[in-house]
N, C-alpha and C. Protein backbone atom coordinates (compact mmCIF):
# COMPACT_ATOMS: atom_id res chain seq x y z
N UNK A 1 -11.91 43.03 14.16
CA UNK A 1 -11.87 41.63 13.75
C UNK A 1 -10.56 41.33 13.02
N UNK A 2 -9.76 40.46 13.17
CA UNK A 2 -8.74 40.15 13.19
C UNK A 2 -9.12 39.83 10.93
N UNK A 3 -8.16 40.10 10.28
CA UNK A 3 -7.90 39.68 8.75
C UNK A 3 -8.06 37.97 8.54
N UNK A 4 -8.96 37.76 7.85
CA UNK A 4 -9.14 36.09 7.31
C UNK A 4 -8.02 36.08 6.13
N UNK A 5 -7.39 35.17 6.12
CA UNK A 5 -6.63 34.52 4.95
C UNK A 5 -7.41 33.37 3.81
N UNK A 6 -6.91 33.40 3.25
CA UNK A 6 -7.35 32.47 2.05
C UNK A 6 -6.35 30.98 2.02
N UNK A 7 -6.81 29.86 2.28
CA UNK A 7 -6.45 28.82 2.21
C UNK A 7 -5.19 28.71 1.82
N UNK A 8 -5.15 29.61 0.31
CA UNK A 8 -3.78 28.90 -0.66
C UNK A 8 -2.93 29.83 -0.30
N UNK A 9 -3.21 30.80 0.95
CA UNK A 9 -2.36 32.37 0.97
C UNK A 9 -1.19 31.45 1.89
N UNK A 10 -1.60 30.42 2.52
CA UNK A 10 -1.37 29.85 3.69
C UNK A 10 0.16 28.82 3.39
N UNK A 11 1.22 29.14 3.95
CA UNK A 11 2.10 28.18 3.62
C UNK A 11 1.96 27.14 3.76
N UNK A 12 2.65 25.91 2.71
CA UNK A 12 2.93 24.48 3.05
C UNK A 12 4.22 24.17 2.80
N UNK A 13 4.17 22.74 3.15
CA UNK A 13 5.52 22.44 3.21
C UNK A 13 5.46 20.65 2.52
N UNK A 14 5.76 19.77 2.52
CA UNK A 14 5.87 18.53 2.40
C UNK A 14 5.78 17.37 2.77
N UNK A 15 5.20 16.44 3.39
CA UNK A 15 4.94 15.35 3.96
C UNK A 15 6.53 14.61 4.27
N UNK A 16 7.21 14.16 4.85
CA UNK A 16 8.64 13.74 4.93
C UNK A 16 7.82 11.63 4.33
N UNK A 17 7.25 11.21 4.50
CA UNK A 17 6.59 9.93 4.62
C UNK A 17 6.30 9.75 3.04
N UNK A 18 4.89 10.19 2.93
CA UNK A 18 4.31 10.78 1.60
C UNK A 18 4.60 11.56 0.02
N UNK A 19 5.41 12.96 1.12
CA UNK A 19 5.62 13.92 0.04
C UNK A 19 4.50 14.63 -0.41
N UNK A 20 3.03 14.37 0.08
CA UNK A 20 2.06 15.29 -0.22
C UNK A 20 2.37 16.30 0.56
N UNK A 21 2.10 17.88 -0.11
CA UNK A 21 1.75 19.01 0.42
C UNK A 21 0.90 19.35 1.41
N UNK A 22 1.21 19.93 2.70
CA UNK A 22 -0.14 20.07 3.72
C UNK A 22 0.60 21.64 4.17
N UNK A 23 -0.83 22.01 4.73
CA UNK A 23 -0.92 23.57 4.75
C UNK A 23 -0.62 23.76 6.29
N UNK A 24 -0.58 24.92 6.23
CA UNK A 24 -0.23 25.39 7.93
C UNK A 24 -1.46 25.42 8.46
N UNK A 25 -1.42 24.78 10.37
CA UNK A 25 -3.01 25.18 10.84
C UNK A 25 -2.57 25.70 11.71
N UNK A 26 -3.44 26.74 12.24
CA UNK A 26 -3.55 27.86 13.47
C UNK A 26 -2.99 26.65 14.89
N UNK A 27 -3.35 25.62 15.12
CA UNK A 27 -2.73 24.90 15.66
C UNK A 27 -1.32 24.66 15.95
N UNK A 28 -1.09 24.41 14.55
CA UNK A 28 0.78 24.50 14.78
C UNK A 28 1.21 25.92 14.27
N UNK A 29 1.00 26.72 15.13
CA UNK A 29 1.32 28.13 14.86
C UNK A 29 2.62 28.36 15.62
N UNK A 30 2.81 27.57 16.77
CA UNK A 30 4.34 27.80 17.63
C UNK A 30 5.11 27.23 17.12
N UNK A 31 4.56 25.89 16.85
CA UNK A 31 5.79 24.69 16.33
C UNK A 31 5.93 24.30 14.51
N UNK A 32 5.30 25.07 13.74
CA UNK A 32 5.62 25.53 12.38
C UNK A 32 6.78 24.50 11.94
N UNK A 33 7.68 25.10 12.32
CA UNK A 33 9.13 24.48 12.18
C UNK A 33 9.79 22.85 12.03
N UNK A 34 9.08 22.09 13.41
CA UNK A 34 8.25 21.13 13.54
C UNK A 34 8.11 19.87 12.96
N UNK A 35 6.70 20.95 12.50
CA UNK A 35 5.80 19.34 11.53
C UNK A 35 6.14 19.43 10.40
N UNK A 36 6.34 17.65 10.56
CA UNK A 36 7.09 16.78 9.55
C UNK A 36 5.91 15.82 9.04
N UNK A 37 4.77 15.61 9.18
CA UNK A 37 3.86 15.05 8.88
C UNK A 37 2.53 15.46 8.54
N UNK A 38 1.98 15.07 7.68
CA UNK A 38 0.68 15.47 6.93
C UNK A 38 -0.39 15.08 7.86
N UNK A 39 -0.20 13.68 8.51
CA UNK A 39 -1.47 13.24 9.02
C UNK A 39 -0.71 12.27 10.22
N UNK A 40 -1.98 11.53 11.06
CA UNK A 40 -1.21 10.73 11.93
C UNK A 40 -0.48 9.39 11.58
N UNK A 41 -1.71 9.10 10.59
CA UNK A 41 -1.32 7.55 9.40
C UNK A 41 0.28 8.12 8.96
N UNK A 42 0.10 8.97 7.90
CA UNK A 42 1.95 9.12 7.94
C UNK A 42 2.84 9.35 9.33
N UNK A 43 2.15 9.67 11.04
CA UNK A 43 3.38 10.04 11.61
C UNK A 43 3.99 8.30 11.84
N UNK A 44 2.71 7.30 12.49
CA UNK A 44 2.56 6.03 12.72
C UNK A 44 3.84 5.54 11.42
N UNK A 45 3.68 5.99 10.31
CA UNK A 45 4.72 4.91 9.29
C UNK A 45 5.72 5.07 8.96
N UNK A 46 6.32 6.64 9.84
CA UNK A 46 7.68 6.81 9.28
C UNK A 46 8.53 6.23 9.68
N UNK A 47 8.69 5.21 10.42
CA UNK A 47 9.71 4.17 10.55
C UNK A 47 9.32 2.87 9.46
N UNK A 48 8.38 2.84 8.74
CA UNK A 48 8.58 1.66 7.89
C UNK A 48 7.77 0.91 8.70
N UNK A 49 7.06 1.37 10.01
CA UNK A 49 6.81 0.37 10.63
C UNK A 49 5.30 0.05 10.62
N UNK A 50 4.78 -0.36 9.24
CA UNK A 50 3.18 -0.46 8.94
C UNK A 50 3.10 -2.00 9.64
N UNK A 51 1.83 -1.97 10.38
CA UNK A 51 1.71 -3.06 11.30
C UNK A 51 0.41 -4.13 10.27
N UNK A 52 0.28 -4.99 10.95
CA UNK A 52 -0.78 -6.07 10.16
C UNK A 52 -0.52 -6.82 9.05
């Protein structure tokens, strides 16, 4: 069985939008490097471009 990690063992990095902290997911395990966004709401606003 492959070693479990612990949440906080787990690198983060910074929201570029926000500036909140978000953790690495097994998901972006290739593209690490990458993500520049916490969530989709911050990817949608990093042009300034909040609609409504």
């Amino acid at each position: 069985m492959p070693k479990m990690r612990k949440k906080s063992d787990l690198p983060t990095k910074p929201c570029v939008v926000c500036g909140r902290p978000f953790a690495w997911r097994k998901k972006w395990e290739k593209v690490w490097d990458e993500v520049k966004f916490c969530s989709d709401a911050c990817r949608m606003r990093k042009n300034g471009g909040a609609r409504g």
